[in-house]
Protein backbone atom coordinates (compact mmCIF):
# COMPACT_ATOMS: atom_id res chain seq x y z
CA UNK A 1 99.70 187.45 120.04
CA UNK A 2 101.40 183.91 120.74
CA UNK A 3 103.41 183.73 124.18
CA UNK A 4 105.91 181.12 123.47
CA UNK A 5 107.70 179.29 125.94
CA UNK A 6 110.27 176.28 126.58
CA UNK A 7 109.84 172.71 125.25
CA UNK A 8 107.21 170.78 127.87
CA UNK A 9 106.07 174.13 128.63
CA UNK A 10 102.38 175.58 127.75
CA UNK A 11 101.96 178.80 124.79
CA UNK A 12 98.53 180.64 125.67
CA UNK A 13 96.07 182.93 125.05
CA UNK A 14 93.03 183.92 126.02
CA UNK A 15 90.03 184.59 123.77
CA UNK A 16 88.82 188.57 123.80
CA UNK A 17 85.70 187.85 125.77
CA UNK A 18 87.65 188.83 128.97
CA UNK A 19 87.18 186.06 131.70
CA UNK A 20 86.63 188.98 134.24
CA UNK A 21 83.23 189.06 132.80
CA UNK A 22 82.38 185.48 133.90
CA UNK A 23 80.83 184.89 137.60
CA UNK A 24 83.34 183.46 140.11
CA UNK A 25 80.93 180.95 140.81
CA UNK A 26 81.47 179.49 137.47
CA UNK A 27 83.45 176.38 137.93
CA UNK A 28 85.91 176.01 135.52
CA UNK A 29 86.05 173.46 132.42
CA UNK A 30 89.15 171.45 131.46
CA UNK A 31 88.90 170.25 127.95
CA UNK A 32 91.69 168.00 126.70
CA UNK A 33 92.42 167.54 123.10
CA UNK A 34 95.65 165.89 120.85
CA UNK A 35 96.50 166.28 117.52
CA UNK A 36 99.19 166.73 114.78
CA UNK A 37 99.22 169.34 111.58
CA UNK A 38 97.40 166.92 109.36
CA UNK A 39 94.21 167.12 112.24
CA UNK A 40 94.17 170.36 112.84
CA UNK A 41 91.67 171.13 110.51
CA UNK A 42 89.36 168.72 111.87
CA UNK A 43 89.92 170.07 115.40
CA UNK A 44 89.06 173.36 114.24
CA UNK A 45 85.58 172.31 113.89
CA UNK A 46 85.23 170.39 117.09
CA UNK A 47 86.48 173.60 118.91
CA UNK A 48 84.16 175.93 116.82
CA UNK A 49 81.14 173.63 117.60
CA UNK A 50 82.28 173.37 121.33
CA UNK A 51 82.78 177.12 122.24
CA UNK A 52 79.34 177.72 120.32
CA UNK A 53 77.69 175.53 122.26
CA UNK A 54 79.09 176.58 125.05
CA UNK A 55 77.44 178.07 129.10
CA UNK A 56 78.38 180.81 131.04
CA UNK A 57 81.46 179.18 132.03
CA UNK A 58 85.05 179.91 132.07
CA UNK A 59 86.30 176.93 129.72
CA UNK A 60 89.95 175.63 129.77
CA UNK A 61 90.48 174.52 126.60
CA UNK A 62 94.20 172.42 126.18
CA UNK A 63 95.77 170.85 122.78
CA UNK A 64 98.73 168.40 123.27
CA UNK A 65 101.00 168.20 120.40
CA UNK A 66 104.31 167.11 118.89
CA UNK A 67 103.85 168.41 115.56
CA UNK A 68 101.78 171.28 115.43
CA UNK A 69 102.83 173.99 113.37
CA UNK A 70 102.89 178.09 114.21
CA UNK A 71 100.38 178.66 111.58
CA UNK A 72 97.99 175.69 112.84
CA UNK A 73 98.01 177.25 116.77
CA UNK A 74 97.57 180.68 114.89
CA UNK A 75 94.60 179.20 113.12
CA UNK A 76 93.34 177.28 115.81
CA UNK A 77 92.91 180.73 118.23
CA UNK A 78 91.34 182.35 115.87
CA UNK A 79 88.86 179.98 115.47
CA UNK A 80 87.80 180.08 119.29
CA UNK A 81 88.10 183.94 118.99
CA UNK A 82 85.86 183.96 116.18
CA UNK A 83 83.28 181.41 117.62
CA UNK A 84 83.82 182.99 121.21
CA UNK A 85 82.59 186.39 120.30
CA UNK A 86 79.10 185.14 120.26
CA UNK A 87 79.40 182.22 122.73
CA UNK A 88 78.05 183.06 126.48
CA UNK A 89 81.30 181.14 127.50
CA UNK A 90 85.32 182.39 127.94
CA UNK A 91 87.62 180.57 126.73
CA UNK A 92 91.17 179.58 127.33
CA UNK A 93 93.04 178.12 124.71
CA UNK A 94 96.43 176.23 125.39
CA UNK A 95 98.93 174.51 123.63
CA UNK A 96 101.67 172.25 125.48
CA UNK A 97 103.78 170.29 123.75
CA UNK A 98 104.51 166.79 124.61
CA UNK A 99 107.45 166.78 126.85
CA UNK A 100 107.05 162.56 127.17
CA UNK A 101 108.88 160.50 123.84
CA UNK A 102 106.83 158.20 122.45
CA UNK A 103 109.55 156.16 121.26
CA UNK A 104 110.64 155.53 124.84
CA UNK A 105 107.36 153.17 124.69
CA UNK A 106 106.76 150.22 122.38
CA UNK A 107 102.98 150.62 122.56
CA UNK A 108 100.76 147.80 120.84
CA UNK A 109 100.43 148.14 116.79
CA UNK A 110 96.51 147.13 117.43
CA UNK A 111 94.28 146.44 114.26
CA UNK A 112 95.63 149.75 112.29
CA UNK A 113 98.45 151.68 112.77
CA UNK A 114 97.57 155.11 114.64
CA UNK A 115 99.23 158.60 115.09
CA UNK A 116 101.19 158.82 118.02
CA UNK A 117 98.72 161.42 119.46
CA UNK A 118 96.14 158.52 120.44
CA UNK A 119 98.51 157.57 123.67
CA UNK A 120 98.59 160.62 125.04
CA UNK A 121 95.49 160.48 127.37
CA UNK A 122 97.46 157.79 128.98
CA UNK A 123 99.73 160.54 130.67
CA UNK A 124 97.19 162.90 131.45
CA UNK A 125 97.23 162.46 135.17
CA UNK A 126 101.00 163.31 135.62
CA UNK A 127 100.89 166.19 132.60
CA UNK A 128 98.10 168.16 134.71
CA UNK A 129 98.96 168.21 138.26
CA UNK A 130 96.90 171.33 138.74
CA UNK A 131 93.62 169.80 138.21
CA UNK A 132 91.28 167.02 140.16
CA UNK A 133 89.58 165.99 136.76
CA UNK A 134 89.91 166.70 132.93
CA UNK A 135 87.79 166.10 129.92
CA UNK A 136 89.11 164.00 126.75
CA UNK A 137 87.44 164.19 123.76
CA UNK A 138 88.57 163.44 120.63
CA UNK A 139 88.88 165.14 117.83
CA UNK A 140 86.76 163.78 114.85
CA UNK A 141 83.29 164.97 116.80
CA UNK A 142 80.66 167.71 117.07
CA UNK A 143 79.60 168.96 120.27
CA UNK A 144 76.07 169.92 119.88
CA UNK A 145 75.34 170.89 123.77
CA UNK A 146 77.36 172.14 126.56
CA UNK A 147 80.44 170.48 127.38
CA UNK A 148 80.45 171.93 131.02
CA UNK A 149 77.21 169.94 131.97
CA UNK A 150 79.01 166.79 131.31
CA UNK A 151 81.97 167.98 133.14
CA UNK A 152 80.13 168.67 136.15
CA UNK A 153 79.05 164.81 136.58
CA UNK A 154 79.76 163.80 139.57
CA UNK A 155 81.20 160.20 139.21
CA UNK A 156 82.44 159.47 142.70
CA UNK A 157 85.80 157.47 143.23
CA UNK A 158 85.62 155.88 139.78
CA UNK A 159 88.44 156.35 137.91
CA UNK A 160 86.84 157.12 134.56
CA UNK A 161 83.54 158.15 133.02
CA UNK A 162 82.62 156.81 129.76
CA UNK A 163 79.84 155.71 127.55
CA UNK A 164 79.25 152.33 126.66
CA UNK A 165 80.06 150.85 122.93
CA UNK A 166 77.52 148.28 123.61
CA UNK A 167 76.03 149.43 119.80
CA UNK A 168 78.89 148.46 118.21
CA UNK A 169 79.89 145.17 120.31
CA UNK A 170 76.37 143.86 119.82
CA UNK A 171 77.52 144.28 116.29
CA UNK A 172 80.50 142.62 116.30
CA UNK A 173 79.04 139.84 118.60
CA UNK A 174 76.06 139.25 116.32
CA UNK A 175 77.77 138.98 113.12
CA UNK A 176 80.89 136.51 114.39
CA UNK A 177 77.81 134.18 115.35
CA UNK A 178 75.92 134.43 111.92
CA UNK A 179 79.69 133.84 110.49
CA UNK A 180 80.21 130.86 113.75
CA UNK A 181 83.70 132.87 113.80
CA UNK A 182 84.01 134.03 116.87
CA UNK A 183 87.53 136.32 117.33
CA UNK A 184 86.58 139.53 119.20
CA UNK A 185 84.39 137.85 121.49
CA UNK A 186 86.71 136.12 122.87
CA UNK A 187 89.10 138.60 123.20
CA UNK A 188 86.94 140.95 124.93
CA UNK A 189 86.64 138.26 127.66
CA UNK A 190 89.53 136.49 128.26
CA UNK A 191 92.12 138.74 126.69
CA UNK A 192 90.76 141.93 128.46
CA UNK A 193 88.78 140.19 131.08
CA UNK A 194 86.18 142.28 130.43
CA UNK A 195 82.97 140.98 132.14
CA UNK A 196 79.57 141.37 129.53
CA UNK A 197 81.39 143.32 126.81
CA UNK A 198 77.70 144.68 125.84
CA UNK A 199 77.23 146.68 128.61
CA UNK A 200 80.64 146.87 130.29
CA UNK A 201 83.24 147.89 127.31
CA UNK A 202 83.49 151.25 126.51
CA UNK A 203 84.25 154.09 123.98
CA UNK A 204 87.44 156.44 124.54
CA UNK A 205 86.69 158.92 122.31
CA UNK A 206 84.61 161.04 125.06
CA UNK A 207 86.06 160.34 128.66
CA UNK A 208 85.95 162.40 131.98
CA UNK A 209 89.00 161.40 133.79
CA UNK A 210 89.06 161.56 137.73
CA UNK A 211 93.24 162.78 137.72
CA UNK A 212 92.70 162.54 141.32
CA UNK A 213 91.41 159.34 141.89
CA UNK A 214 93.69 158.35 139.20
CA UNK A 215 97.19 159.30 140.28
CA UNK A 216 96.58 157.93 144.14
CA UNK A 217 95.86 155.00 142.54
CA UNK A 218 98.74 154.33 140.26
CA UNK A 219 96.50 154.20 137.01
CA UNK A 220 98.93 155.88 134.62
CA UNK A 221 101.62 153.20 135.27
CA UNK A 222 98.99 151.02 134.74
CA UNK A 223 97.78 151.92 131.79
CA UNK A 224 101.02 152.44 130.03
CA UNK A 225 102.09 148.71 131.13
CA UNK A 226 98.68 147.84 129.53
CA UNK A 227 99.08 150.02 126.10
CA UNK A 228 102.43 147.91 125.53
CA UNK A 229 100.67 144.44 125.67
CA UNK A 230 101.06 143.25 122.25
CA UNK A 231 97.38 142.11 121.98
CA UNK A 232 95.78 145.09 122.60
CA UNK A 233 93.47 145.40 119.69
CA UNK A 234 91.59 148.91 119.85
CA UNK A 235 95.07 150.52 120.81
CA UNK A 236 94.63 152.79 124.00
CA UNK A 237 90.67 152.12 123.85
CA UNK A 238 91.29 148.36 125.45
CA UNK A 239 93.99 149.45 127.47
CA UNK A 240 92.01 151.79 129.95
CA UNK A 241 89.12 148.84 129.46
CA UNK A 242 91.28 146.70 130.90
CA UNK A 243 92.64 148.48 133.41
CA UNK A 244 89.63 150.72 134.70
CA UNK A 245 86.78 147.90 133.95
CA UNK A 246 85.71 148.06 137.81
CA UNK A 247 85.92 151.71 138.32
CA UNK A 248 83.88 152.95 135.53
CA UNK A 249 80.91 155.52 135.71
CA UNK A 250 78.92 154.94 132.65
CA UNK A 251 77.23 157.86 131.02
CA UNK A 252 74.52 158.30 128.98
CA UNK A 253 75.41 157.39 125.13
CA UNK A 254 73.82 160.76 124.17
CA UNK A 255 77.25 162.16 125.24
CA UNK A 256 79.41 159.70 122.60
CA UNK A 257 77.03 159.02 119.73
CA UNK A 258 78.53 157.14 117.39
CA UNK A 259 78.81 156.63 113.86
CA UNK A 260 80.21 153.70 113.24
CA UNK A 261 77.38 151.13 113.45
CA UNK A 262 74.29 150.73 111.34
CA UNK A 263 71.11 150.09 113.71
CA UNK A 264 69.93 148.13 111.30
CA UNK A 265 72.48 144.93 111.70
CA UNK A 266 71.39 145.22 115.08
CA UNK A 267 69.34 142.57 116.35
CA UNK A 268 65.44 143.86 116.75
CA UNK A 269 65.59 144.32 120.43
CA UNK A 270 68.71 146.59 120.52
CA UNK A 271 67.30 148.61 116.85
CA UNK A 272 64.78 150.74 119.17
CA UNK A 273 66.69 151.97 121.60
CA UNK A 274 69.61 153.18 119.22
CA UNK A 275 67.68 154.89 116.46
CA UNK A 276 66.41 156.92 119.53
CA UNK A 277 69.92 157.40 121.03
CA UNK A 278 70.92 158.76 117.26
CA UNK A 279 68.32 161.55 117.86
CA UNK A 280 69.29 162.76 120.85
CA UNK A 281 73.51 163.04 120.54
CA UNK A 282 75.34 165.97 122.62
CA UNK A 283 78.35 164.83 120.79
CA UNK A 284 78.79 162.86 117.39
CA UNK A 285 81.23 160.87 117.24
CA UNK A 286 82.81 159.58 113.83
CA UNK A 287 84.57 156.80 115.38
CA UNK A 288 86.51 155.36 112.80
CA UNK A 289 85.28 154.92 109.44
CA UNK A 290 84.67 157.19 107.29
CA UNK A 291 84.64 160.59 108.38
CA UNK A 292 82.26 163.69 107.74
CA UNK A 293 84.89 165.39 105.69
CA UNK A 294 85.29 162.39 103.55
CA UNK A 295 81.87 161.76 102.57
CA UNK A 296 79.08 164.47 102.51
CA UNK A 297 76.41 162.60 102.42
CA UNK A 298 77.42 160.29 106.09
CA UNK A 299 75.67 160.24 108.65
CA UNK A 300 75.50 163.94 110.84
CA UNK A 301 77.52 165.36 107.71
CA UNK A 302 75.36 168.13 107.14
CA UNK A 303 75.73 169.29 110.67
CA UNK A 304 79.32 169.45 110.77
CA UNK A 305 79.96 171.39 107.56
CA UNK A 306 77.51 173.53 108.36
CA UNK A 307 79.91 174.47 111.19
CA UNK A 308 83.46 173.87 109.13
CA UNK A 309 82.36 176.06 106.43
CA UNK A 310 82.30 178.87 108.76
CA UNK A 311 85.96 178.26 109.89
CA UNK A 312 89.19 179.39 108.84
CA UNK A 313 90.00 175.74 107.54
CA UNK A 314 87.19 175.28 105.26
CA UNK A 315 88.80 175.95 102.13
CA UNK A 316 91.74 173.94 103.70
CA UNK A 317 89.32 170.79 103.87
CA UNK A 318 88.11 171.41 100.55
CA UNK A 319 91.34 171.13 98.67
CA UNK A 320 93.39 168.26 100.89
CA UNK A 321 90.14 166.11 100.64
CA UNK A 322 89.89 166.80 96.58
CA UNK A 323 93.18 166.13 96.18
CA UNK A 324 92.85 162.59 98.05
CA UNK A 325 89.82 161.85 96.05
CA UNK A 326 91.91 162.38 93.22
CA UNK A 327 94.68 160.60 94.21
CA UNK A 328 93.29 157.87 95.03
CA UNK A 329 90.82 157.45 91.82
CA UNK A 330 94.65 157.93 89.73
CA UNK A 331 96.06 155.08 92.05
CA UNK A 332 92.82 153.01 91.61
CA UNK A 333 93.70 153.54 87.34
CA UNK A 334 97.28 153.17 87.65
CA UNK A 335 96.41 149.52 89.29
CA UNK A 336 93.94 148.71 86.82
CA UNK A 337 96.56 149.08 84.17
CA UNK A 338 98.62 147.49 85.95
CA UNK A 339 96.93 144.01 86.35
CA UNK A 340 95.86 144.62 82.45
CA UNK A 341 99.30 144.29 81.45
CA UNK A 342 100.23 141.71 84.09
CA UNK A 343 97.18 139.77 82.43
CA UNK A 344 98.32 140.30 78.77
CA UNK A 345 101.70 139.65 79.71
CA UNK A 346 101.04 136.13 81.02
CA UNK A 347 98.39 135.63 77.55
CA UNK A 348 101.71 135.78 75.33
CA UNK A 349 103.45 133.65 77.79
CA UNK A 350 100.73 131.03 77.32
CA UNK A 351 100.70 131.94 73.28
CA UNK A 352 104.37 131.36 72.76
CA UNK A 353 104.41 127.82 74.60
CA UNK A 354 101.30 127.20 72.26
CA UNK A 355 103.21 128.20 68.93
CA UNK A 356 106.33 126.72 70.32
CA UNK A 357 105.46 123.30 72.19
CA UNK A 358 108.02 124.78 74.68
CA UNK A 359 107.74 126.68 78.22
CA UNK A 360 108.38 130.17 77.57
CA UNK A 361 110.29 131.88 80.45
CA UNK A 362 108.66 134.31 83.07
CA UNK A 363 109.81 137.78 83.43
């Protein structure tokens, strides 16, 4: 049963593996996680594929929201309750609502507009007083190892641990300079000041935040003055590059392996080393893209069904990604037509001013 509170104010629950049952000595695990209705589905299967891999811990598990509906948090519990029966792990599920307007904040557009959702990391120190350190991790993943072993890293004074997106800068880096057009190099190092963007900039997608470290030092207010720069390009990602660049503890990729670059553009010497890292991922990452639920046959998409269809939301994510499919095969007809018409259109334009000798006028 739902305990429902105040705006700002935490609704929990706790799975039926009681926590009693877990050994005092088990340090607790702060998982942070934000969303809105349209990804809750997709954070159903993160959670499912977190709790299963879960220790013998006692795991605090927290969702930020704005738009979240009843059903969704219903949906969401169960899932953990489900996957938690079975899990040597208790959990703690938690939803708080964002008490902080988003609109009071004229964050940077970046490449592609984003859901609100992606800036709320930035206020994680302030929204958890109660706790020295948090983990982030984003939705569009599967945890394949325990989440608590990467929580226990101990990363000193540094503000941040993260894993480098050196995979997917070398990328970038190598194909501006076959094209001799270079835009995000650049940027990377003047814009962000970001010293050797191959091994310095990272991924935010899977962060341990020091909220200690980080609120004696101002880096909130920092942050947020950062996220409203109008050149930020990667959103929130460059922000906390920016800002944290010289207190970052870097972790190994294994715990952020992404999708989103093909080893083979990479130049030989890098190609090695990342076809290994893609065999030995704790987390997969589908950092933007396309995603797992989009296309079956991408990369690690066999893994993650294999864990959605065993959720509540698996018919869900079925039918909403059908009817997109569908949608947008009508739209790509409908625009065919379209330019067909445009096309004959313009042919009896240019066939009346040959029959006539005269201009015939556009509609």
């Amino acid at each position: 049963m739902i305990q429902t509170k105040e705006k700002g104010a935490p609704s929990t629950r706790v799975a039926r593996k009681s926590l009693q049952k877990v050994s005092s000595q088990c340090k607790k695990v702060a998982v942070l996680f934000a969303v809105n209705n349209w990804y809750a589905p997709y954070l159903g299967v993160a959670l499912a594929s977190l709790v299963e891999c879960a220790g013998k811990h006692e795991y605090e598990l927290i969702v930020l929201y704005h738009d979240l509906s009843k059903r969704n948090r219903e949906l969401l519990e169960r899932i953990v309750d489900q996957f938690g029966r079975k899990s040597a792990g208790s959990f703690h599920l938690r939803f708080m609502e964002m008490p902080i307007s988003m609109a009071d904040y004229d964050f940077a557009p970046g490449y592609k507009p984003l859901s609100a959702e992606c800036w709320y990391r930035l206020f994680a120190p302030s929204l958890f007083p109660e706790y020295d350190k948090i983990l982030w991790l984003d939705a569009d993943i599967l945890v394949r190892d325990d989440v608590a072993k990467l929580y226990a890293t101990s990363i000193g004074d540094n503000w941040i641990a993260a894993c480098r997106w050196d995979y997917g800068i070398i990328g970038i880096l190598e194909r501006e300079r076959r094209q001799k057009q270079p835009k995000l190099g650049p940027y990377f190092t003047k814009v962000l000041g970001v010293k050797r963007p191959k091994e310095n900039y990272v991924n935010s997608g899977v962060m341990l935040l020091n909220l200690r470290a980080m609120r004696k030092h101002g880096v909130q207010e920092k942050l947020l003055q950062a996220a409203q720069n109008p050149s930020m390009h990667f959103h929130d990602q460059c922000a906390i590059n920016m800002v944290c660049q010289e207190h970052i503890y870097y972790i190994d990729s294994e715990w952020n392996g992404l999708v989103s670059y093909n080893p083979d553009h990479l130049p030989l010497k890098y190609r090695k080393k990342a076809l290994a890292d893609k065999k030995n991922r704790k987390i997969i990452h589908w950092a933007g893209g396309a995603k797992p639920w989009q296309k079956p046959d991408h990369e690690g998409a066999v893994e993650w069904w294999d864990v959605a269809r065993r959720t509540l939301y698996y018919e869900h994510i079925l039918y909403t990604n059908i009817c997109a499919i569908l949608r947008g095969e009508v739209n790509k007809k409908i625009s065919e037509q379209a330019n067909r018409l445009t096309n004959f259109g313009k042919s009896l334009i240019d066939l009346g001013t040959a029959l006539t000798g005269q201009p015939q006028p556009k509609q």
